[in-house]
Structure formats: C-alpha cells, structure tokens
Protein backbone atom coordinates (compact mmCIF):
# COMPACT_ATOMS: atom_id res chain seq x y z
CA UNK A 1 43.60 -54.71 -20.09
CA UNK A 2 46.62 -52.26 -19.85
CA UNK A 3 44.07 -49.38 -21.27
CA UNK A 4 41.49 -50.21 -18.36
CA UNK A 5 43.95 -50.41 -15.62
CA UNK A 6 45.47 -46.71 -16.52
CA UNK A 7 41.93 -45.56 -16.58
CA UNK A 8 40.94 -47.11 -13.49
CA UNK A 9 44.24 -45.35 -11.82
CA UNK A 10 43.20 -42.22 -13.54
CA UNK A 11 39.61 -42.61 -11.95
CA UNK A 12 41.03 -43.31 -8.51
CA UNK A 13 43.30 -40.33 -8.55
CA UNK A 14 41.17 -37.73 -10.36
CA UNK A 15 38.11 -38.91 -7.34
CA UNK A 16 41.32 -38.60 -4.59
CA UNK A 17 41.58 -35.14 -6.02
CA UNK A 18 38.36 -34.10 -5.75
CA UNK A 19 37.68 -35.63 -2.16
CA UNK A 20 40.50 -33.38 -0.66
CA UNK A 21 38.85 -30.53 -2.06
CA UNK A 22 35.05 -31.29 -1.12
CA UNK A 23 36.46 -31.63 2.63
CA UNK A 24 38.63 -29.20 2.90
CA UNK A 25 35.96 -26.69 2.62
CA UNK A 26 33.11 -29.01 4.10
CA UNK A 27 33.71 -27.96 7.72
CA UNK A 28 33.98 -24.54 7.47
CA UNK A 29 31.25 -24.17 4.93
CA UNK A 30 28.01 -23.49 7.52
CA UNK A 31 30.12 -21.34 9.91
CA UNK A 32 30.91 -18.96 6.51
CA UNK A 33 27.28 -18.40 6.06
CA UNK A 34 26.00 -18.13 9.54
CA UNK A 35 29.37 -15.77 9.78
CA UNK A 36 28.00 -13.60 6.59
CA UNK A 37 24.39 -13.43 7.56
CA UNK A 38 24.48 -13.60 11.14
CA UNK A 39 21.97 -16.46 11.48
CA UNK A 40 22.02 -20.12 12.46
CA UNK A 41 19.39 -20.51 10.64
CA UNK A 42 21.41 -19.68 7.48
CA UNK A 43 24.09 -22.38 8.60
CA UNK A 44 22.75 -25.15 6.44
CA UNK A 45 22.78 -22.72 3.03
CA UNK A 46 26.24 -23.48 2.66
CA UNK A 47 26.22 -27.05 1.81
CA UNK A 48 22.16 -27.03 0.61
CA UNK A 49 23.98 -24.69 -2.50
CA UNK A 50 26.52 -27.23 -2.89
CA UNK A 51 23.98 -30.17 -3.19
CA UNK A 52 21.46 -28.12 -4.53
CA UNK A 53 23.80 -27.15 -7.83
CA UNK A 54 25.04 -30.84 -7.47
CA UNK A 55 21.62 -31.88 -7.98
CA UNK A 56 20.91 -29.77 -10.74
CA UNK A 57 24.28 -30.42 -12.83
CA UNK A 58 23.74 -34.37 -12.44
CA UNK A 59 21.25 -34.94 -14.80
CA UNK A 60 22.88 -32.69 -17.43
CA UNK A 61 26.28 -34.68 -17.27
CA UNK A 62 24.99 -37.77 -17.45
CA UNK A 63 23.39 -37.02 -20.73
CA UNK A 64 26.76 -35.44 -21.66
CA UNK A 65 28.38 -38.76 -20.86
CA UNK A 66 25.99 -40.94 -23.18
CA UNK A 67 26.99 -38.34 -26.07
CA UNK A 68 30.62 -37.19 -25.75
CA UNK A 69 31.74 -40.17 -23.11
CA UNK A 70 32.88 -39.68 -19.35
CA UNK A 71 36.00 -37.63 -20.21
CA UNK A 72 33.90 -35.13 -21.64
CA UNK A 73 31.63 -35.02 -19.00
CA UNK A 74 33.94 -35.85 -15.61
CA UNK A 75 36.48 -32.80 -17.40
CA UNK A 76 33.59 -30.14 -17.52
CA UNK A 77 32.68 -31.34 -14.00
CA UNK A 78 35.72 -30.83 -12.16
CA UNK A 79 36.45 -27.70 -14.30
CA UNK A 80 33.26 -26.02 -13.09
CA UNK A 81 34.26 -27.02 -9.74
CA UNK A 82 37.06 -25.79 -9.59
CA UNK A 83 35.43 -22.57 -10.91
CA UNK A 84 33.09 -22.68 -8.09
CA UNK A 85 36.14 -22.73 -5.36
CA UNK A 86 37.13 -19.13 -6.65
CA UNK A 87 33.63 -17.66 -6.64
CA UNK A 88 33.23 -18.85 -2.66
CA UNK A 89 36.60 -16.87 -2.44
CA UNK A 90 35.45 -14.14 -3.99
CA UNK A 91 31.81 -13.86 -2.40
CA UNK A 92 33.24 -14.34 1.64
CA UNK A 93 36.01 -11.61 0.12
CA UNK A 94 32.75 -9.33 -0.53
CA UNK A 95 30.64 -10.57 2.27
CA UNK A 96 27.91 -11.07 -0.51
CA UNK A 97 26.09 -13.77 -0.02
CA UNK A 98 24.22 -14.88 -3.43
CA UNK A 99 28.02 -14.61 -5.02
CA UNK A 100 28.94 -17.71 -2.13
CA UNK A 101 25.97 -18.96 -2.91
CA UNK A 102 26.48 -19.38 -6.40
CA UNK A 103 29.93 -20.76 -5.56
CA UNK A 104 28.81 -23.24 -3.74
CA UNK A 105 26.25 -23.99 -5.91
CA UNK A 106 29.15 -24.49 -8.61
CA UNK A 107 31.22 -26.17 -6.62
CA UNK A 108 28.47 -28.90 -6.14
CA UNK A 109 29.49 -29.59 -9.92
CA UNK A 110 32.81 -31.68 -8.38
CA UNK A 111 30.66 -33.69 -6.58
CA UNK A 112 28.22 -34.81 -9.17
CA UNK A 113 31.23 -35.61 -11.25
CA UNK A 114 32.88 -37.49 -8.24
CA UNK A 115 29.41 -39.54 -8.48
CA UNK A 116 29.28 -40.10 -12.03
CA UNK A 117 33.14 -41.24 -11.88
CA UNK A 118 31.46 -44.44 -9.88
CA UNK A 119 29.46 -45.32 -12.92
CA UNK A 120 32.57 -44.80 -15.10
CA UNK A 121 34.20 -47.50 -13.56
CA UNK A 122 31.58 -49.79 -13.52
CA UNK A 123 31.70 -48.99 -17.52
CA UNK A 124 35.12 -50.63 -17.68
CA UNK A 125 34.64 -54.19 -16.65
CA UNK A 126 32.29 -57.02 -17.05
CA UNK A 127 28.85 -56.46 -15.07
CA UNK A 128 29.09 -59.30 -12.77
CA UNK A 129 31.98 -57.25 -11.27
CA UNK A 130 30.34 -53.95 -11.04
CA UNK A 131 29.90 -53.73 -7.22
CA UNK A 132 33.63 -53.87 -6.93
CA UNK A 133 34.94 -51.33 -9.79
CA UNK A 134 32.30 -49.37 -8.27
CA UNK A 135 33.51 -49.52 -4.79
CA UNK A 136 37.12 -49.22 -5.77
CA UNK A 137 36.33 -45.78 -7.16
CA UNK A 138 34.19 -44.74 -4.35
CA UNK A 139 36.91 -45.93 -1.62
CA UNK A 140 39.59 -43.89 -3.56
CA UNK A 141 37.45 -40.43 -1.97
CA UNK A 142 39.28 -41.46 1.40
CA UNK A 143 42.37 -40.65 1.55
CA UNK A 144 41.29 -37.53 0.00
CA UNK A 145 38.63 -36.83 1.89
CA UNK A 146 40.39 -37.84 5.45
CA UNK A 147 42.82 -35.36 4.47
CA UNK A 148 40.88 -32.30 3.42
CA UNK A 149 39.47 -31.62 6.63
CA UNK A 150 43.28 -31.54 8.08
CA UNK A 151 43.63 -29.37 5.53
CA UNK A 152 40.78 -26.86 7.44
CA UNK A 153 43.08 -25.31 10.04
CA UNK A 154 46.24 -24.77 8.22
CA UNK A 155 43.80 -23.32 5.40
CA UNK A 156 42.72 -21.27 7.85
CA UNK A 157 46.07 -19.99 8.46
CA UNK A 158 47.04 -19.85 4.68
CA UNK A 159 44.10 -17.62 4.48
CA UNK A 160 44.90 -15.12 7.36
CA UNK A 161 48.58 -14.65 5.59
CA UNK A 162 47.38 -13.54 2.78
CA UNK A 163 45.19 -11.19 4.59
CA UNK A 164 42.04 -13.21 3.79
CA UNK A 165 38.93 -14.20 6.27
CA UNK A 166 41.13 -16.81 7.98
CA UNK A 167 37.71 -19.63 6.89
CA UNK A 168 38.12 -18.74 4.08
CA UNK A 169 41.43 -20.38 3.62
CA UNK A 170 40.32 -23.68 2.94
CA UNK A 171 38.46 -22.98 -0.21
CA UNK A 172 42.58 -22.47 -1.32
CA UNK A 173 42.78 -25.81 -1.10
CA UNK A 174 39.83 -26.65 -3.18
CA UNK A 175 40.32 -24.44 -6.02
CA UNK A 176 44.16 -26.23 -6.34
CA UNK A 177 42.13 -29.72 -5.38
CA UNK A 178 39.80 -29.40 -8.36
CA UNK A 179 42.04 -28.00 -10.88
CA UNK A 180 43.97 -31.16 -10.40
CA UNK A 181 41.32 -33.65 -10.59
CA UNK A 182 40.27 -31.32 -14.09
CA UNK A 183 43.54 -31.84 -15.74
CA UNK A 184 43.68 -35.65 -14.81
CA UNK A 185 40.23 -36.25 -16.08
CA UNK A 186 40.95 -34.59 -19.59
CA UNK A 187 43.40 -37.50 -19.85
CA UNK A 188 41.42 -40.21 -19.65
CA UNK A 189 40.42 -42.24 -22.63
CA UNK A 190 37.66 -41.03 -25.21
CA UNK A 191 36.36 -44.95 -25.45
CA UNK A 192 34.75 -45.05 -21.91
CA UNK A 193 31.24 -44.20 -22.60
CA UNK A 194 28.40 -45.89 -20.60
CA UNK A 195 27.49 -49.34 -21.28
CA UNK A 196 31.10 -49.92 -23.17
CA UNK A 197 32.27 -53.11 -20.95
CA UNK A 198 28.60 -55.02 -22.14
CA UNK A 199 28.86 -54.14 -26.03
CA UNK A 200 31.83 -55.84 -26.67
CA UNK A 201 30.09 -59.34 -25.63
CA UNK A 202 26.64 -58.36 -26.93
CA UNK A 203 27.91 -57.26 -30.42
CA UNK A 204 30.63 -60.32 -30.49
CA UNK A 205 27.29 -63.35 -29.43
CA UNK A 206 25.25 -60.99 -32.24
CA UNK A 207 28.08 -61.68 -34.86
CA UNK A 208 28.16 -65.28 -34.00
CA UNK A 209 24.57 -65.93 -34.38
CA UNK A 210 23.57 -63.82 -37.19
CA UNK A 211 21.26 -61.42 -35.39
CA UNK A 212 21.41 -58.08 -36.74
CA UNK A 213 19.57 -56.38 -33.84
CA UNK A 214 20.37 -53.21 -32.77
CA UNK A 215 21.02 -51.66 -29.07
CA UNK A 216 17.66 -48.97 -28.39
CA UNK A 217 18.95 -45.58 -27.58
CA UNK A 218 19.05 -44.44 -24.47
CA UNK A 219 15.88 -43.24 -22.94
CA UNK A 220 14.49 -40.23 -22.43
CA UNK A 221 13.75 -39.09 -19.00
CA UNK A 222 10.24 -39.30 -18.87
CA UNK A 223 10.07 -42.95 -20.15
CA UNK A 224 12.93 -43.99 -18.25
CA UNK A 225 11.35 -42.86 -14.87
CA UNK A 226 8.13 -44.15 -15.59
CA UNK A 227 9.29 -47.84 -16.12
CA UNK A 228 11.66 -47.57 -12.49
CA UNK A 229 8.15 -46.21 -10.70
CA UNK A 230 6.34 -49.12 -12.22
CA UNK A 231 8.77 -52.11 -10.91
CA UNK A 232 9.04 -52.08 -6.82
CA UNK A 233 12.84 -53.04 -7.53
CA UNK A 234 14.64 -50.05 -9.53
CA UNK A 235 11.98 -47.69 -7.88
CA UNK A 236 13.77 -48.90 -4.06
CA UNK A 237 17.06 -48.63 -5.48
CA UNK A 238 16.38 -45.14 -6.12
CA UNK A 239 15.19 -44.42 -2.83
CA UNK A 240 18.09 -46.18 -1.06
CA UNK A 241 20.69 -44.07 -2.72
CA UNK A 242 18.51 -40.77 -2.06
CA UNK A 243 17.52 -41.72 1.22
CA UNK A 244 20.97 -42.23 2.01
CA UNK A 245 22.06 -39.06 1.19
CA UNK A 246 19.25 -37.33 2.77
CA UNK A 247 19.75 -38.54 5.99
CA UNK A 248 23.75 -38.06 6.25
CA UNK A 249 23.52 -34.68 4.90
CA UNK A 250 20.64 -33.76 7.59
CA UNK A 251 23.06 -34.84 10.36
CA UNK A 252 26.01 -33.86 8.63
CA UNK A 253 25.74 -30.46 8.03
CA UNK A 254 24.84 -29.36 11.60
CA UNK A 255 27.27 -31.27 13.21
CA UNK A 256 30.05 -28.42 12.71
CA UNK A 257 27.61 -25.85 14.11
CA UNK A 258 26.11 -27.83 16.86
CA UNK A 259 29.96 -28.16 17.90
CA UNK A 260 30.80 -25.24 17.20
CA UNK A 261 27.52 -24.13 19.39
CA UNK A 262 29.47 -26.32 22.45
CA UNK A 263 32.42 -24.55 22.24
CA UNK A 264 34.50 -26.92 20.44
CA UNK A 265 37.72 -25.86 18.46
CA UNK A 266 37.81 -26.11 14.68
CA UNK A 267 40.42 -28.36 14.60
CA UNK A 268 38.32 -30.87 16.97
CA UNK A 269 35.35 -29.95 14.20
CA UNK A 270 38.02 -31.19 12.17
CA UNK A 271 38.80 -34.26 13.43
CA UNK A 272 34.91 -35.27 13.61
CA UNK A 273 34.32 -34.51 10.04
CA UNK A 274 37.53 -36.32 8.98
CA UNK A 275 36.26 -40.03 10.89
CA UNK A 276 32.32 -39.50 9.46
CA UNK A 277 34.42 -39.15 6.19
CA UNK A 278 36.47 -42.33 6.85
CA UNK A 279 33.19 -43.82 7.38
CA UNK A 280 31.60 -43.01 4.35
CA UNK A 281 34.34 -44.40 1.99
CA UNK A 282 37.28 -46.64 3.75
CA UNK A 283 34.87 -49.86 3.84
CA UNK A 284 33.24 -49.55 0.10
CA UNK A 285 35.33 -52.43 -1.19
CA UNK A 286 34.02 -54.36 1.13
CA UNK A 287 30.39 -53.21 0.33
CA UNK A 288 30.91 -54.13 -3.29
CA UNK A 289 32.18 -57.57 -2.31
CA UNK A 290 29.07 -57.41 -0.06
CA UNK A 291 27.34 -56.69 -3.14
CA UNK A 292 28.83 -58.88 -6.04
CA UNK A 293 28.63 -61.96 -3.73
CA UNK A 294 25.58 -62.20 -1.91
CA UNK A 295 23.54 -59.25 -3.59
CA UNK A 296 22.60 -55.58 -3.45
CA UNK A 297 19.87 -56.58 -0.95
CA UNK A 298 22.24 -57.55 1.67
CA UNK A 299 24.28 -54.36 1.39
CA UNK A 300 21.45 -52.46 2.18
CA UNK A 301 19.70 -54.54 4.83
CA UNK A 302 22.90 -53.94 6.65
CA UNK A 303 23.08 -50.23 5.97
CA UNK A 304 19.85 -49.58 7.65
CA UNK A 305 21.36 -51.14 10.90
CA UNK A 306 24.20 -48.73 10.54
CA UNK A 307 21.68 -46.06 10.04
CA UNK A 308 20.12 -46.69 12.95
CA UNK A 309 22.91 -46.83 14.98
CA UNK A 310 23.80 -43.56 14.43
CA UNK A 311 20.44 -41.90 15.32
CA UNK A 312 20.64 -43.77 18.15
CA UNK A 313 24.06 -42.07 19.22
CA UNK A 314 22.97 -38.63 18.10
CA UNK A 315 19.91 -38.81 20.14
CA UNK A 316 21.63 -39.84 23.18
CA UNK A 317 24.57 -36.92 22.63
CA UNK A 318 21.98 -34.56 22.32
CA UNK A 319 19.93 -35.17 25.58
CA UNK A 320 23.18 -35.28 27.67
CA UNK A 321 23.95 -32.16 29.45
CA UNK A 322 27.29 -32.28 27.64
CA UNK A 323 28.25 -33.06 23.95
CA UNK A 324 31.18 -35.31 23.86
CA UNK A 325 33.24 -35.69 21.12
CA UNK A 326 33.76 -39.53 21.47
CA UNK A 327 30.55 -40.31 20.78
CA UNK A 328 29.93 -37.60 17.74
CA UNK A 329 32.79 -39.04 16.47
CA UNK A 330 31.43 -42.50 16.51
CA UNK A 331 28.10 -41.70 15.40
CA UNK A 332 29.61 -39.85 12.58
CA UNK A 333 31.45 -42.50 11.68
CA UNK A 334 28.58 -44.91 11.76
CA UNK A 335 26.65 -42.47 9.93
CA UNK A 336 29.28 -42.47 7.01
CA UNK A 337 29.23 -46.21 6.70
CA UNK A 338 25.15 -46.43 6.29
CA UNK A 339 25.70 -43.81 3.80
CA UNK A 340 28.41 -45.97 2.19
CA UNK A 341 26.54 -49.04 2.38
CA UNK A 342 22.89 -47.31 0.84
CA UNK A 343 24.86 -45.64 -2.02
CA UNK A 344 26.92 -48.76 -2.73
CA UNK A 345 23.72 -51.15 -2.78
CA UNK A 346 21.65 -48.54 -3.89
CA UNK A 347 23.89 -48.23 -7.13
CA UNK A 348 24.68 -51.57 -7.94
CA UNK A 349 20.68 -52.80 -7.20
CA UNK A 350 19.84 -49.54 -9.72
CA UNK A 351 22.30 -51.12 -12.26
CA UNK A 352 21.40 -54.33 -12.18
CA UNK A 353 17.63 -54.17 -12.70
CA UNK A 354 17.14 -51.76 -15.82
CA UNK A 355 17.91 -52.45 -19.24
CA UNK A 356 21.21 -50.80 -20.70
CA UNK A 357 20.06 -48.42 -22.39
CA UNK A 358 17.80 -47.29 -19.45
CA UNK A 359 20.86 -47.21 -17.31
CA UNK A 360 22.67 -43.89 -18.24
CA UNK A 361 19.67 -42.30 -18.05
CA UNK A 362 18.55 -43.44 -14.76
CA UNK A 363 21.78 -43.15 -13.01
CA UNK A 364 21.58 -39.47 -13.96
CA UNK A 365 18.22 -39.10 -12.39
CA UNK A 366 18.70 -40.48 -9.25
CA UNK A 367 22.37 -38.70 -8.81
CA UNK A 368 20.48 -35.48 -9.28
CA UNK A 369 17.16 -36.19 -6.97
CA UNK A 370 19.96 -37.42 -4.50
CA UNK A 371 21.25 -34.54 -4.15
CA UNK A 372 18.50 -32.50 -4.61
CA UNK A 373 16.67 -34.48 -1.52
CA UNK A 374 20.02 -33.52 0.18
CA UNK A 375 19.64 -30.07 -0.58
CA UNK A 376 16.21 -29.82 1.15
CA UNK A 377 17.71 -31.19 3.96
CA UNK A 378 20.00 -28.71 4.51
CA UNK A 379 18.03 -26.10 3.27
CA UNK A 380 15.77 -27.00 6.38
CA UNK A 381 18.59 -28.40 8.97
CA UNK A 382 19.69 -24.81 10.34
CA UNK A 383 15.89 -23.48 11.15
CA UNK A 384 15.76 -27.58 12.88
CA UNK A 385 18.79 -27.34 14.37
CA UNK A 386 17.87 -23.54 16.40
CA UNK A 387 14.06 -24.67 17.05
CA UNK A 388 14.74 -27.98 18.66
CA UNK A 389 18.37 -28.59 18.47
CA UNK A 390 20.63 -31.49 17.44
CA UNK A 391 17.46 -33.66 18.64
CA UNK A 392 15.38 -32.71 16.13
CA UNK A 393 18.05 -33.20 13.59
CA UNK A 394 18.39 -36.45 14.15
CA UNK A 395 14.52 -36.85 14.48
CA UNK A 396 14.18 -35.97 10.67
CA UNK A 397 16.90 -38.76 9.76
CA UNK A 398 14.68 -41.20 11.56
CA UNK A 399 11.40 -40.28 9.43
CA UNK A 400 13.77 -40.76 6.10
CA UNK A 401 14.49 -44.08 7.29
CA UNK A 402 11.36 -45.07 8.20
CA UNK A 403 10.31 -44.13 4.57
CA UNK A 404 12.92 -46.45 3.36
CA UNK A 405 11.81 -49.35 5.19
CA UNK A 406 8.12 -48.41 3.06
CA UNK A 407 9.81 -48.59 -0.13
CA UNK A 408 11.70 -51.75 0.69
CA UNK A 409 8.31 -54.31 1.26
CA UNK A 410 7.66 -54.44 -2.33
CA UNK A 411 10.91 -55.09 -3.62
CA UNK A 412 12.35 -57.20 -0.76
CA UNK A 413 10.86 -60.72 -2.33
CA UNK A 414 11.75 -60.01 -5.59
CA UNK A 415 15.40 -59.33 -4.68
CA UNK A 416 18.59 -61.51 -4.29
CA UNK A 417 19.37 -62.73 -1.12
CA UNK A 418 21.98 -65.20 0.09
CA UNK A 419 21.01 -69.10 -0.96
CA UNK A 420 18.33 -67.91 -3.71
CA UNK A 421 18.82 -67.64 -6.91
CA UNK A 422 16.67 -65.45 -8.26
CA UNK A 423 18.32 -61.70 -8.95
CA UNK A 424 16.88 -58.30 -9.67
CA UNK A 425 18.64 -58.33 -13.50
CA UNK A 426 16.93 -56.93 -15.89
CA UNK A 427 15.08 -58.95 -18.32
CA UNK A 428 14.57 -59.44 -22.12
CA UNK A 429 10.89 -58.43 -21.62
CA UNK A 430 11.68 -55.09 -19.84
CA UNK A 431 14.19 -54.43 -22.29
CA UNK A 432 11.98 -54.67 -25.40
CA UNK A 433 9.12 -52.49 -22.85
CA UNK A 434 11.98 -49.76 -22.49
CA UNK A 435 12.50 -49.31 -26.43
CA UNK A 436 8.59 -49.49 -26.97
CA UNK A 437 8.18 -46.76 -24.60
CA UNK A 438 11.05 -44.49 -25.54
C-alpha cells in the first residue's frame, strides 16, 4: 500500500511538473510562429507540431511501457521534452522555423507522457476504481497548468534580460519544468507496468483453482484496432477521447491570436488560457466519481452539454462587434471541462470494454490518433481563423461534435447507465477472440 501511495505522489508531482511547463509556453506558442513567418495563417503551426510529435511519440511509448514498464517510458518522455524546450529556444534564437518546429514537435513528447501517466495510475489499483486513480492524476495538471500561463509574462521578462526575444522567455520555464518532471519519473518504481493491479488477483483465483492458463500477450496494432472497429462500444470510446481533443485544440489554439487580433494584452491572454486550463483539469475527480459510480456513459453524455455550451459562447463572442473577455473566459472554461469530461469517460469506457491484454495497446493508439486529430486541427485553425474568423473556428468544433453524437447511437444501448446493470466490461468471449486474432 505504502509502495502505491509514493508512486501515486510521484505521478501527481512528476504530471504537476509537466503541466507548468506545457502552459507556460502554450500562450505564446502561435504568436512565435506568426512572429517568425509573418503569417496568421502560420499561427496554428506552433501547437499542430506539438500535437503532431505528441501524436507520433504516443504509440511508441506505450509499447515501451508494456516492455520496460512506465518508468522507462514516462522518463524518456519527459526527457525528450525537456529536450524539445531548448530546441524552441534555439530555433526563435535563429528565427528558423523547421528548428521551432522540430522543438515543438519534441516537446509534444511531455504531453504524450503526461497522458500515458493517466493509465499508470489506473495500473496501481483495483479496476473498479480506475475512473478515480485516473482522475486523480489528470487533476494533478492544475495547479501546474493554472500556473504556467502566469508564468508567460514574467517569462517574457526573464527572456528580455537575458537579451532573448522577450516570447521566448517562457520556453525557460519549460525546459526547467520538464527536467523536473524527468528526474521525478526516473524514481518511480520498476513494478508498475500495465495491467499490474489485475494480475495479482487473476494469478492468485488461477493458483486456487488449479488453472494453469496463461495471460495472451499484448496485441499487435493491427489486431487490436480491428476488434475496437468491430464492437460500437471501444470504437465510441475512441472517438470521445479524440473528438475531445479535436475540438478544444481547434478553439484553443486561436484563442491567443484572435485576442491578440482585438488588441488584448498578453497577460489578459494569460489569464484566459489559465481558466480554460482550470477547466480542463480542476473537476476530473469528480468526473471519475462520475465515472466509477454511475458509468462512463454518463460522463460523456454530460460532456457533450459542456461542449455545446461553449460553441454556443464562442459563436456569440464572435458576432459581437466587440470581443469581451468575460465571456472568452467562460467559454474557455466550459470548453476545458467538456474536454475533461470526454477524455475522462472516454478513457475509463476504452478501459473497461477490451480485454487486458488489448488494453496497452489500445490506449497507445488512441493517445496518438488524439493527438494526431488535434494536430490537423491546428494545422488548419490559422488559414480558418483569417478566412472566416473566430466564427468559423468554432463552426469546425460543431461538425466534430456532431460526428460524436454518430458514433454514440450504436454504443449508447449497450452501455451502463444509471439503474441498469448491464456494463461495457469486457468479456471472456472477446478475450479468447483477442488472443485468436493476435
């Protein structure tokens, strides 16, 4: 129990870590690159390299965490990251931009690890609690995260006294950020590895009844995403969580520039990116409850309310003749907690309904076509954002949705909802499909 707790803490503080440095640069990230190339069009490269390289490191981890356990993997992760930080330094120092790209790109690394540390918690307790470990982890991001946008301006000023491009500054912060969250990571224990809360209980019921069977490996890709596209259930909780991050990164990303666009200072950019942060983490213990009590299901009924919400609020701030900052800020904030809610549901639904040793394999997946869905976004958001303005943007985050809802009419009967009894676990007859078909 002891062992757990200190790597619980050491989860929580390594994912604090990295949430500071993810937000201290996340604000000044689109004005760098519209600053280097001179376009608004190029505003949404900054953060599409960041979940682009997110996206693509993912996958790789994941495996890494199924061989050589989550230390291995979560240590390489943030180390990368922290990498990453320097080479943004380097390439705004140049005014080169495929050296910030690749920066960015690298620094994308943190954030896949700050994913995967969500699954590494989950791998520490017993399954029925896994909405709440994961949640816990997850909610430990705000404090960092709240702060590293406060960090932005005095970055800023860090950066101009050393004689650097005063936006610059913030990336500072980062590299320091993610070199902590590296060295904390390479202390946790070797014995987390995914699935390692279940084995204990399958191996000790084995013993007892004098079965011999062995676990499958874990699945390859291919197999593994053929059996999630086949059930309605695992294929939706895949959506969800990209979905999610697809539409908060669409919005997200050209919220600095649209304000920045209305004149508004970059410590009131600041102060908008700090809430929607707020929003995206300080209720996910509440989601996991949400989720461990009455079902995934529920979570993300509710988080496609939230969703809404916040196009709603976006639409109206962009047809008024003046942006206010009131009601960015509260549609930022709303649009943090449907993120919260999608990836929280998302991830435990995805959990719940695949065989263990399809798990790993399929948490990897859809961490890297989350991000990867996220990078399109923002690959597209700056030529959206100067054809038809913060409208548009918005527009986009409604056709995501929209998709969502699509997804969700197969699997909506066969999930658990509040008074039924029926739940979207995994069962012996998928599991011996999964090892069949690996």
């Amino acid at each position: 129990m002891k062992t757990r707790t200190r790597a619980q803490a050491k989860l929580i503080t390594a994912q604090l870590l990295s949430g500071a440095g993810i937000a201290s640069g996340y604000a000044v990230g689109g004005l760098l690159a519209e600053e280097i190339t001179g376009k608004t069009s190029m505003a949404g490269i900054a953060q599409m390299s960041v979940i682009l390289g997110a996206g693509l490191i993912a996958y790789p981890l994941a495996v890494l965490a199924g061989k050589a356990g989550r230390r291995t993997a979560l240590t390489l992760g943030f180390g990368i990251g922290t990498i990453g930080a320097t080479v943004v330094l380097l390439g705004v120092a140049l005014q080169f931009l495929p050296l910030f790209m690749l920066g960015m790109m690298l620094c994308g690394s943190a954030t896949a690890s700050g994913l995967q540390a969500r699954y590494a918690a989950v791998d520490l307790v017993d399954p029925a609690n896994a909405g709440r470990a994961m949640s816990l982890v997850v909610w430990a991001t705000t404090v960092g995260s709240v702060l590293g946008p406060s960090f932005t301006a005095p970055g800023a000023h860090l950066g101009a006294a050393l004689g650097m491009n005063e936006l610059a500054g913030p990336y500072l912060i980062s590299m320091t950020a993610f070199g902590l969250a590296t060295l904390v990571a390479s202390t946790l224990t070797k014995k987390i590895k995914p699935g390692a809360a279940e084995a204990v209980p399958e191996s000790t019921e084995s013993a007892e009844s004098g079965d011999s069977a062995v676990e499958p490996p874990t699945m390859k890709l291919g197999p593994a995403l053929r059996f999630a596209l086949a059930r309605p259930v695992p294929l939706f909780a895949m959506v969800t969580i990209i979905a999610g991050q697809m539409m908060m990164t669409n919005v997200m990303v050209m919220t600095p520039v649209h304000m920045d666009h209305q004149e508004f200072s970059l410590g009131a950019i600041g102060i908008v990116v700090s809430v929607h942060i707020a929003g995206m983490y300080a209720l996910s213990p509440v989601f996991g409850w949400m989720a461990d009590r009455w079902g995934p299901g529920t979570v993300i009924a509710g988080g496609v309310l939230v969703f809404a919400t916040a196009i709603i609020l976006g639409v109206i701030d962009a047809t008024a003749e003046v942006s206010s900052m009131v009601l960015l800020s509260i549609a930022l904030i709303f649009l943090g907690i449907g993120w919260s809610m999608f990836l929280i549901g998302g991830s435990a639904l995805l959990t719940a309904s695949v065989p263990q040793h399809a798990k790993v394999t399929l948490q990897g997946a859809s961490d890297a076509a989350m991000n990867l869905g996220g990078a399109l976004m923002a690959a597209m958001a700056g030529t959206v954002l100067q054809a038809g303005g913060f409208l548009w943007i918005n527009l986009m985050a409604t056709v995501v949705l929209l998709i969502t809802l699509a997804f969700s009419i197969r699997a909506v009967p066969l999930m658990h909802w509040p008074g039924r009894h029926r739940t979207p676990t995994a069962t012996k007859d998928d599991a011996a499909e999964t090892s069949q078909v690996r």
